[in-house]
N, C-alpha and C. Protein backbone atom coordinates (compact mmCIF):
# COMPACT_ATOMS: atom_id res chain seq x y z
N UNK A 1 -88.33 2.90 -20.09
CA UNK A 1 -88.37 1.49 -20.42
C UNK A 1 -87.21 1.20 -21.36
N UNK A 2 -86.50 0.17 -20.77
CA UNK A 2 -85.61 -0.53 -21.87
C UNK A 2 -86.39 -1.51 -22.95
N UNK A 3 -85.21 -1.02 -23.68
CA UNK A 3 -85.80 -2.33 -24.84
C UNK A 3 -84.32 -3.05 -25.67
N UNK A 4 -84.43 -4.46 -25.07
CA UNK A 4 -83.18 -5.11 -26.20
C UNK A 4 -83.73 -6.12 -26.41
N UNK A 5 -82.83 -6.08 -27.82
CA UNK A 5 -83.66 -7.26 -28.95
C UNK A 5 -81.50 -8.03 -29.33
N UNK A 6 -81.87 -9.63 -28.99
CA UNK A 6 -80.95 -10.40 -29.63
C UNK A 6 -81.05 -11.25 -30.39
N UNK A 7 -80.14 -10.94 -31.38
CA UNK A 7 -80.41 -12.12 -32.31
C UNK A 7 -79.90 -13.20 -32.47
N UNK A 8 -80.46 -14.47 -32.27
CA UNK A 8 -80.30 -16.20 -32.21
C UNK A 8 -80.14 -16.95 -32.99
N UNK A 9 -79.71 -17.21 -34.30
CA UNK A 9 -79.84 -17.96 -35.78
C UNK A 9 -80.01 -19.44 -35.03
N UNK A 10 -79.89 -19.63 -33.70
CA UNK A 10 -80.65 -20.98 -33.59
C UNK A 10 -81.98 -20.82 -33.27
N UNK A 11 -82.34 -19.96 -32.74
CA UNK A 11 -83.87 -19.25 -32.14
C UNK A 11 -84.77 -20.14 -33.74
N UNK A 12 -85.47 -20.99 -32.99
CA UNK A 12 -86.80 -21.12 -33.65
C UNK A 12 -87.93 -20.85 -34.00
N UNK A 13 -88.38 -20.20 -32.22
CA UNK A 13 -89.56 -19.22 -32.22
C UNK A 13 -88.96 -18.03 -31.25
N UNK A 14 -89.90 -17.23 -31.23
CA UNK A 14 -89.65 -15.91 -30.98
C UNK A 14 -90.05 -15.42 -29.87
N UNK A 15 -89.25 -15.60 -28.80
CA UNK A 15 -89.65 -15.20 -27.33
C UNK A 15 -89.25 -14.38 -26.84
N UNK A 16 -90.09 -13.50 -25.98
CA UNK A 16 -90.32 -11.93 -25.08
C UNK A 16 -90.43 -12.50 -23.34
N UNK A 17 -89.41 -11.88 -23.30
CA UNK A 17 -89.05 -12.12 -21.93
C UNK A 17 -89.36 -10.46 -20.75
N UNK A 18 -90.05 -9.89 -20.49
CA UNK A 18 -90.49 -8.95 -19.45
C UNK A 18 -89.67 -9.06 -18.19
N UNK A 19 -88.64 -7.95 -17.77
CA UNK A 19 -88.21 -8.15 -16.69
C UNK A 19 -88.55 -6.84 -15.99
N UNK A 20 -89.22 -7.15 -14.56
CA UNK A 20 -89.93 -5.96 -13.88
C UNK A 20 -89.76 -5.92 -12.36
N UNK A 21 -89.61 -5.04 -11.94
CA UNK A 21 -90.04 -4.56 -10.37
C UNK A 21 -91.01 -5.00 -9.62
N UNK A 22 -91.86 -4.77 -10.36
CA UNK A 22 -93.27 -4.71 -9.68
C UNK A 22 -94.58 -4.96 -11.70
N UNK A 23 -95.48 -5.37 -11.05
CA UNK A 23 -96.42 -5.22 -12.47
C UNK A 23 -97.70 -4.05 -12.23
N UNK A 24 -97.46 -3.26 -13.44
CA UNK A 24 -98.06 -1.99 -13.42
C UNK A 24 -99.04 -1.61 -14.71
N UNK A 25 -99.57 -0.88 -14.89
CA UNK A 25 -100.70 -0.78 -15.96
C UNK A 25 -99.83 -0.83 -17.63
N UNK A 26 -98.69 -0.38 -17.39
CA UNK A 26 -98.37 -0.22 -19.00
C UNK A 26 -97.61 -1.54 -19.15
N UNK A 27 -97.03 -2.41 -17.81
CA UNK A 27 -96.78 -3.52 -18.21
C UNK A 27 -97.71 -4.46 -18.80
N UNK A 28 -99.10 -4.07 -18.23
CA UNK A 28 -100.06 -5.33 -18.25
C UNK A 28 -100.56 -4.37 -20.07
N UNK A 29 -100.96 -3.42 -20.49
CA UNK A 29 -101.08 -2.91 -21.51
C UNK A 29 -99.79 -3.43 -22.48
N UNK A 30 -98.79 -3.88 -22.31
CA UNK A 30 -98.06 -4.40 -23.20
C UNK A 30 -98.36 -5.73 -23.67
N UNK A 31 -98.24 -6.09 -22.26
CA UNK A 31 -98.63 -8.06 -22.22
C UNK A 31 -99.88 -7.91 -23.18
N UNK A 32 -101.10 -7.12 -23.04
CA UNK A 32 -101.84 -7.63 -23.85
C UNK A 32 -101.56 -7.31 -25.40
N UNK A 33 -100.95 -6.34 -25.30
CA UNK A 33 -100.71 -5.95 -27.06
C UNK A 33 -99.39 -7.13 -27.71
N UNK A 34 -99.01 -7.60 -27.10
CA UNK A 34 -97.97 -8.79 -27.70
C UNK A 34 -99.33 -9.76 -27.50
N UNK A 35 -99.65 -10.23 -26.44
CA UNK A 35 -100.90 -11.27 -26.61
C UNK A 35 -102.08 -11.53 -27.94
N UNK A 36 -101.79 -10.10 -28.50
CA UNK A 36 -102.77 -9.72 -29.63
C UNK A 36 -104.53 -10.02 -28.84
N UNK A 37 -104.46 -9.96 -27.08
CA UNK A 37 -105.90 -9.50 -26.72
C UNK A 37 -106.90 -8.41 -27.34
N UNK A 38 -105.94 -7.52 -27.66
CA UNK A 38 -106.80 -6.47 -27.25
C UNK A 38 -107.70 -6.24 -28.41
N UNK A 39 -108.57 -5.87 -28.41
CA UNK A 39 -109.30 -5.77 -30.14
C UNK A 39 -109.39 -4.62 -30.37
N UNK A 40 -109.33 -4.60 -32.17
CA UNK A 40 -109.04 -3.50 -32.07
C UNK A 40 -110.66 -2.16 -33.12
N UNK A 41 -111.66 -3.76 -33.29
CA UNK A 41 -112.77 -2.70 -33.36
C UNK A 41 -113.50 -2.73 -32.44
N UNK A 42 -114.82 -1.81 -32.61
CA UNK A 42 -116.00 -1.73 -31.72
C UNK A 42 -116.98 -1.51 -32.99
N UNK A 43 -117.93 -2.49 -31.94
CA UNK A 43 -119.51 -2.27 -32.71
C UNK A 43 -120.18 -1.08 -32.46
N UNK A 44 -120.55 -0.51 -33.27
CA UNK A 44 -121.83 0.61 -33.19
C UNK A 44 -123.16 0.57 -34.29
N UNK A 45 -124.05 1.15 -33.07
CA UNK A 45 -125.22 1.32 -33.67
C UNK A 45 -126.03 2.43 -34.20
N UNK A 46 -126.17 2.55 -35.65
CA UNK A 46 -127.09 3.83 -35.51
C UNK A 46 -127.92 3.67 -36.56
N UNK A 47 -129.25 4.11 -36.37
CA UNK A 47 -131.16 3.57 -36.76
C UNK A 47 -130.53 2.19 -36.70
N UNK A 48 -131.19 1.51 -37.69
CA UNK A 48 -131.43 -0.23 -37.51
C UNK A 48 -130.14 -1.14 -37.95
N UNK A 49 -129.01 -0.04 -38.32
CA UNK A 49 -127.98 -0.58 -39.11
C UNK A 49 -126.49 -1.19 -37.92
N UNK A 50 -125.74 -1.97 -37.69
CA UNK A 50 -124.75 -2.10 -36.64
C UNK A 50 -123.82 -2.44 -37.81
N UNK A 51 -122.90 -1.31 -37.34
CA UNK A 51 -121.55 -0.99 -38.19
C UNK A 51 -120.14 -1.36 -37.31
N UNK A 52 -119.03 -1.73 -37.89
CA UNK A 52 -117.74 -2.21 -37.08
C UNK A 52 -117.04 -0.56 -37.48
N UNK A 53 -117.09 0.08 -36.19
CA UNK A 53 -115.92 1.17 -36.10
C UNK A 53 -114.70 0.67 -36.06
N UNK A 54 -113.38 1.08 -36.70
CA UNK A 54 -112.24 1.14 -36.74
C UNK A 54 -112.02 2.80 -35.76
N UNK A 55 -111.12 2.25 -34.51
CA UNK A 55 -110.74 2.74 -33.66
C UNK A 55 -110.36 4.14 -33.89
N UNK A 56 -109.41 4.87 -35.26
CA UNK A 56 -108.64 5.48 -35.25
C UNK A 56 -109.86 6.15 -35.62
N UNK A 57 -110.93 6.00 -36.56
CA UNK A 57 -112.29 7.04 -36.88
C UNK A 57 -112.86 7.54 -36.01
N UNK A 58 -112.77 7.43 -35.00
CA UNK A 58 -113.57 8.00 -33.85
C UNK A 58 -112.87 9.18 -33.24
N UNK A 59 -113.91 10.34 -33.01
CA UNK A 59 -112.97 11.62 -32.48
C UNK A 59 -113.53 11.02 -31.32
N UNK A 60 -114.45 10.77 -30.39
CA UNK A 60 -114.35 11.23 -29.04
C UNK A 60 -115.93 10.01 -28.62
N UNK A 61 -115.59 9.20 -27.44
CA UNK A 61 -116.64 8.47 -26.61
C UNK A 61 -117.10 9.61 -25.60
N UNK A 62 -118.43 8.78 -25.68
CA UNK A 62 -118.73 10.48 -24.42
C UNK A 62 -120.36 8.94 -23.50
N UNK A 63 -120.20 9.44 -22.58
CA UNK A 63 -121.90 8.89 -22.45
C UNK A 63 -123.06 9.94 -21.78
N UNK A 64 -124.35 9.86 -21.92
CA UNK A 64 -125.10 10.89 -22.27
C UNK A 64 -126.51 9.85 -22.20
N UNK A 65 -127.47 10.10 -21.07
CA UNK A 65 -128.74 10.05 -20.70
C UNK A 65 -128.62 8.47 -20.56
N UNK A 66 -127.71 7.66 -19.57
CA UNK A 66 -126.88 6.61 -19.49
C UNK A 66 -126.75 5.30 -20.36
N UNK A 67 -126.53 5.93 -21.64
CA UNK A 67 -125.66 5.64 -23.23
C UNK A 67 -124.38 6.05 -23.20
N UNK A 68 -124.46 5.16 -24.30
CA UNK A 68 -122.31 5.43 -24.34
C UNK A 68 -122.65 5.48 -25.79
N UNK A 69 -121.64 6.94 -26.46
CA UNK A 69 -122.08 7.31 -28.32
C UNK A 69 -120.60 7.21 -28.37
N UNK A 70 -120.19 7.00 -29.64
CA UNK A 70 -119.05 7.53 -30.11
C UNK A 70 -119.37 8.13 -31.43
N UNK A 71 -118.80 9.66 -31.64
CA UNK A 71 -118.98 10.23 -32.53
C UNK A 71 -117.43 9.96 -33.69
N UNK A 72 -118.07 9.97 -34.77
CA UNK A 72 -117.24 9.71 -36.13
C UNK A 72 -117.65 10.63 -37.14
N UNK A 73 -116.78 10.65 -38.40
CA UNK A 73 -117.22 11.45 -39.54
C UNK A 73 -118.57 11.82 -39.88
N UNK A 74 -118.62 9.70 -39.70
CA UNK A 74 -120.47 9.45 -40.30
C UNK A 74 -121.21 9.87 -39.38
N UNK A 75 -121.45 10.88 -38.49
CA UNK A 75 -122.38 10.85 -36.95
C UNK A 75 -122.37 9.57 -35.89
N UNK A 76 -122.87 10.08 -35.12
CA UNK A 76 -122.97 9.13 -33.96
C UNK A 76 -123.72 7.71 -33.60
N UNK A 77 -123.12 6.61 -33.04
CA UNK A 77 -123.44 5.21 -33.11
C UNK A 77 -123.29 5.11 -31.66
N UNK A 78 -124.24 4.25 -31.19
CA UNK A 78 -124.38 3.98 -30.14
C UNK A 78 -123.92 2.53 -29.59
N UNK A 79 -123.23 2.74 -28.76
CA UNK A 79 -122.53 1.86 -28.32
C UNK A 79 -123.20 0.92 -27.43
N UNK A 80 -122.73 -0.83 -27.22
CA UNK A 80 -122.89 -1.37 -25.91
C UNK A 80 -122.18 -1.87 -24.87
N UNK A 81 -121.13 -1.07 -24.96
CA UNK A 81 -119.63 -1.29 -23.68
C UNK A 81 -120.19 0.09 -22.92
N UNK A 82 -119.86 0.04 -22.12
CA UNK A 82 -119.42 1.02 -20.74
C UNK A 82 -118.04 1.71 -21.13
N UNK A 83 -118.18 3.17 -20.62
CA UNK A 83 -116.64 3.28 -21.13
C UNK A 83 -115.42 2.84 -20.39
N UNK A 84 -115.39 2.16 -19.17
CA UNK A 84 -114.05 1.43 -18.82
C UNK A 84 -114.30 0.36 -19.22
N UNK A 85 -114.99 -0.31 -20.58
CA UNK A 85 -114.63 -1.51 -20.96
C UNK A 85 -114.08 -1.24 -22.16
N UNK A 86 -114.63 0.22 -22.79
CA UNK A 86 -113.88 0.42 -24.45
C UNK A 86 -112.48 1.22 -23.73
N UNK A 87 -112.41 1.79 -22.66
CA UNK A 87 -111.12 2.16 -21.91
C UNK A 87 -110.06 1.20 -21.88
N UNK A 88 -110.36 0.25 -21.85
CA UNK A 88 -109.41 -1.35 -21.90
C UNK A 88 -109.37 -1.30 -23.29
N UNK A 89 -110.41 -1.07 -24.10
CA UNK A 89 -110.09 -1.69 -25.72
C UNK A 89 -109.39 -1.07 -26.59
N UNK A 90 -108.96 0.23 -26.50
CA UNK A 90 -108.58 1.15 -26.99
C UNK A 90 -106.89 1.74 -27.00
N UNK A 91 -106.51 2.04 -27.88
CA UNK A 91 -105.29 2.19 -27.96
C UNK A 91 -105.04 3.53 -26.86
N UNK A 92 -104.34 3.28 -25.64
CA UNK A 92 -103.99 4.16 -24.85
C UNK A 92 -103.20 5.08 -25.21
N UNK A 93 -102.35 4.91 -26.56
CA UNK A 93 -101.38 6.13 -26.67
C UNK A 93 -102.29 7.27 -28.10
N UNK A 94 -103.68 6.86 -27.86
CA UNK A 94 -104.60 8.02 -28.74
C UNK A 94 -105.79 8.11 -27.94
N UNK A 95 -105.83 7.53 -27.05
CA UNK A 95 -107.02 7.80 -26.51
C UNK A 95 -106.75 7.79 -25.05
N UNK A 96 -107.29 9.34 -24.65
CA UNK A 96 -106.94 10.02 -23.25
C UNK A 96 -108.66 10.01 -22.33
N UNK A 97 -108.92 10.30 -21.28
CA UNK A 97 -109.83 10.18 -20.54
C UNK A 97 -109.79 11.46 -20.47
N UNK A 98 -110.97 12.64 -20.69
CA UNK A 98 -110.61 14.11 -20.10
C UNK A 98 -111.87 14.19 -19.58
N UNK A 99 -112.85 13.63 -18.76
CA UNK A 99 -114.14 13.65 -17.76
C UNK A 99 -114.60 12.14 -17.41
N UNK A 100 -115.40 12.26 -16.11
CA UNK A 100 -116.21 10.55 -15.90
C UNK A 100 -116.75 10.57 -17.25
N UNK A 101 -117.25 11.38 -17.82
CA UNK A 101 -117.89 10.68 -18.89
C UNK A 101 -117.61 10.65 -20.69
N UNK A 102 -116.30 10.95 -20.55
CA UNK A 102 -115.77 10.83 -21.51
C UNK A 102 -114.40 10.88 -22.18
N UNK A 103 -114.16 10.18 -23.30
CA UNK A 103 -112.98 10.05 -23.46
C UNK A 103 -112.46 10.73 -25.17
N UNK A 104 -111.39 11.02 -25.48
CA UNK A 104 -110.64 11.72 -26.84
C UNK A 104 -110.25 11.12 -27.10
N UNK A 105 -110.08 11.15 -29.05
CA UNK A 105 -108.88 10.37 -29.65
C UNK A 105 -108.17 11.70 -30.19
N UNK A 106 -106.69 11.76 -29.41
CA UNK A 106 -105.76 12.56 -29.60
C UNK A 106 -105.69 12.99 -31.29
N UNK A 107 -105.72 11.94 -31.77
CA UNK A 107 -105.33 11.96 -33.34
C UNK A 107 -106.19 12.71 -33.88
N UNK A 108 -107.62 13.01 -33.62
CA UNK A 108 -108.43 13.60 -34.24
C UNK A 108 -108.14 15.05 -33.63
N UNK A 109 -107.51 15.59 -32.65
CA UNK A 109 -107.80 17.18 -32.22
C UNK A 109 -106.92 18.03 -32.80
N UNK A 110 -107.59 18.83 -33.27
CA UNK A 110 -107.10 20.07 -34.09
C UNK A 110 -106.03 21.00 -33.08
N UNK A 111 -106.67 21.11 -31.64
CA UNK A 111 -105.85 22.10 -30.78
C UNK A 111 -106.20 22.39 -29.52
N UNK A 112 -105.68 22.65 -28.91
CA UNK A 112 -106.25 22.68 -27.15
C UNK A 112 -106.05 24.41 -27.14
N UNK A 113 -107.40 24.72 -26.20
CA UNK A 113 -107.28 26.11 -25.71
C UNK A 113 -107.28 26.23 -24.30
N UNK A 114 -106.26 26.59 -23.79
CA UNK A 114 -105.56 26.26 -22.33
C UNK A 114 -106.05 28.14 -22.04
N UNK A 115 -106.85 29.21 -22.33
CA UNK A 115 -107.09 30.40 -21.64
C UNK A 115 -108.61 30.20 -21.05
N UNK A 116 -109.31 28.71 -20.86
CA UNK A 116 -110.49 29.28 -20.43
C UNK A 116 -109.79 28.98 -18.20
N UNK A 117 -110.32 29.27 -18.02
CA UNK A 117 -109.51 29.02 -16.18
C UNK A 117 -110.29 27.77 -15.70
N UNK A 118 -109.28 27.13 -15.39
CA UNK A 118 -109.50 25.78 -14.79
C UNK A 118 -110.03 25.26 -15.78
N UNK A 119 -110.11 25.06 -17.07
CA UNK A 119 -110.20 24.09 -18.01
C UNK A 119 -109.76 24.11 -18.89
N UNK A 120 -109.58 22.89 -20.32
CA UNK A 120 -109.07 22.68 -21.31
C UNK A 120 -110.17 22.88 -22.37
N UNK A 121 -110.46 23.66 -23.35
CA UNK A 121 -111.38 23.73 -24.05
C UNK A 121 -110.31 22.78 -25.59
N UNK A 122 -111.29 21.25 -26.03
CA UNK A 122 -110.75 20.80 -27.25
C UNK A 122 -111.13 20.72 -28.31
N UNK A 123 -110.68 21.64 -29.94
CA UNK A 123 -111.13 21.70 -31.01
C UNK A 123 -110.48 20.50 -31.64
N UNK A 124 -111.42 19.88 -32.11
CA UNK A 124 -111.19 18.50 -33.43
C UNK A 124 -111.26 18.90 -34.61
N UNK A 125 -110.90 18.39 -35.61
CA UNK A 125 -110.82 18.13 -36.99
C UNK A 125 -112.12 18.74 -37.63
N UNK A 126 -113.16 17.72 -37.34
CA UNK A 126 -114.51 18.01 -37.74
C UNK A 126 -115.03 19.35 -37.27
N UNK A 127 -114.28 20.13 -36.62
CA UNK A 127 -114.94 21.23 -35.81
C UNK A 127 -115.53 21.29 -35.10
N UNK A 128 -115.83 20.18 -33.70
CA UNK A 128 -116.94 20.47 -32.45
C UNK A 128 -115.98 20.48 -31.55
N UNK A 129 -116.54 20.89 -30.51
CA UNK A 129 -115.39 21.44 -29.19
C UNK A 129 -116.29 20.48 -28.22
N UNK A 130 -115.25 20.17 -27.39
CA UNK A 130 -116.05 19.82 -25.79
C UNK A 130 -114.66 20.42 -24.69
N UNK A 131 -114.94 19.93 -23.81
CA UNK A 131 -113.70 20.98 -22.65
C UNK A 131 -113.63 19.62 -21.41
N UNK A 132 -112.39 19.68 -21.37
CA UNK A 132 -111.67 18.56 -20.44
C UNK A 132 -112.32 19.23 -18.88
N UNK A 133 -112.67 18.45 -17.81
CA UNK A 133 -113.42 18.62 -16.64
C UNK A 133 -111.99 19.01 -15.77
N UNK A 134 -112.38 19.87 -14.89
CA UNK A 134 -111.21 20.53 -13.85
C UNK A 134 -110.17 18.92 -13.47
N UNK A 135 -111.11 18.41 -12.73
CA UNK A 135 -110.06 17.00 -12.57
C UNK A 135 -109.42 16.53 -13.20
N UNK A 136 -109.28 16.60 -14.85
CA UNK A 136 -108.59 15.69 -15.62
C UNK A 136 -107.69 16.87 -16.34
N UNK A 137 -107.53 18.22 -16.00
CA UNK A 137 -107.06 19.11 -16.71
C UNK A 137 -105.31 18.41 -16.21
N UNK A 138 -104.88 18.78 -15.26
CA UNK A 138 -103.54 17.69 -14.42
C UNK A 138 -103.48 16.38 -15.90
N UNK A 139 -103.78 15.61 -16.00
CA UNK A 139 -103.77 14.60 -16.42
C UNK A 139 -103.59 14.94 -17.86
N UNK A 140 -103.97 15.90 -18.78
CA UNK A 140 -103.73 16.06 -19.95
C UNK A 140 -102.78 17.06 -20.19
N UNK A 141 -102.71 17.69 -19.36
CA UNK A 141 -101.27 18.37 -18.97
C UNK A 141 -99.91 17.30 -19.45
N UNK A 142 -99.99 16.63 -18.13
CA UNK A 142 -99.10 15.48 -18.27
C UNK A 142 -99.06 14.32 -19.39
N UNK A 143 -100.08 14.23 -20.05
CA UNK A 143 -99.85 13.78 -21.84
C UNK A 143 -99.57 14.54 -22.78
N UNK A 144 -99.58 15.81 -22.60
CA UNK A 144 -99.10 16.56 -23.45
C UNK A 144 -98.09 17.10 -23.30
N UNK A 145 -97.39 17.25 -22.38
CA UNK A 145 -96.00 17.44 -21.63
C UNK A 145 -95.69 18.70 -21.31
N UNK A 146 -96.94 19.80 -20.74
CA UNK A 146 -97.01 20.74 -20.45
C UNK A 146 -97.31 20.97 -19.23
């Protein structure tokens, strides 16, 4: 992707002009992040209390007995998005998909162990592991540039 920026001392307001081929997911992921769509908390629930997660606290969405949790420092809050709706909400360049049913925030993982066969086993910060599903092993490959 190119990027040029000119400067106008008559320019009044400040306009972004997109010039493209075709429109594709990281185009439309831009459009919304200049749009300022995208939000950038999520609600969670846990006992009777509903708390606003900040995105970057969260190691990992997972869903489980068909709930959607996201686990954080503070333990786990239960969510009411689906995860291809917090998949849209979420900053794509920390948060990777590694199974149908769940997703990582890059920022939180301590280290990938690439010797179990045909999978990614991932240690976080906090110390719990989960392991990327054969299908998505390709795919985190290619975010990690290995």
């Amino acid at each position: 992707m190119q990027i040029e920026i000119k400067i106008d001392n008559s320019c009044r307001e400040t306009k972004i002009i997109v010039v493209t081929d075709k429109m594709t997911d990281e185009i439309n992921t831009l459009v919304k992040k200049l749009a300022g769509d995208t939000p950038q908390l999520i609600a969670g629930l846990q006992k009777d209390t509903l708390k606003i997660l900040d995105q970057h606290d969260i190691f990992r969405i997972y869903a489980a007995n068909g709930k959607v949790y996201a686990e954080t420092e503070d333990g786990e809050y239960l969510l009411r998005l689906r995860l291809y709706e917090l998949e849209e909400r979420l900053d794509k360049n920390d948060f990777v998909r590694i199974s149908n049913s769940e997703m990582i925030n890059l920022k939180k993982v301590k280290g990938f162990d690439l010797s179990y066969t045909g999978t990614i086993c991932v240690s976080f910060l906090n110390d719990t592991v989960t392991y990327v599903s054969r299908r998505y092993v390709k795919k985190i490959k290619q975010v990690l540039g290995i």
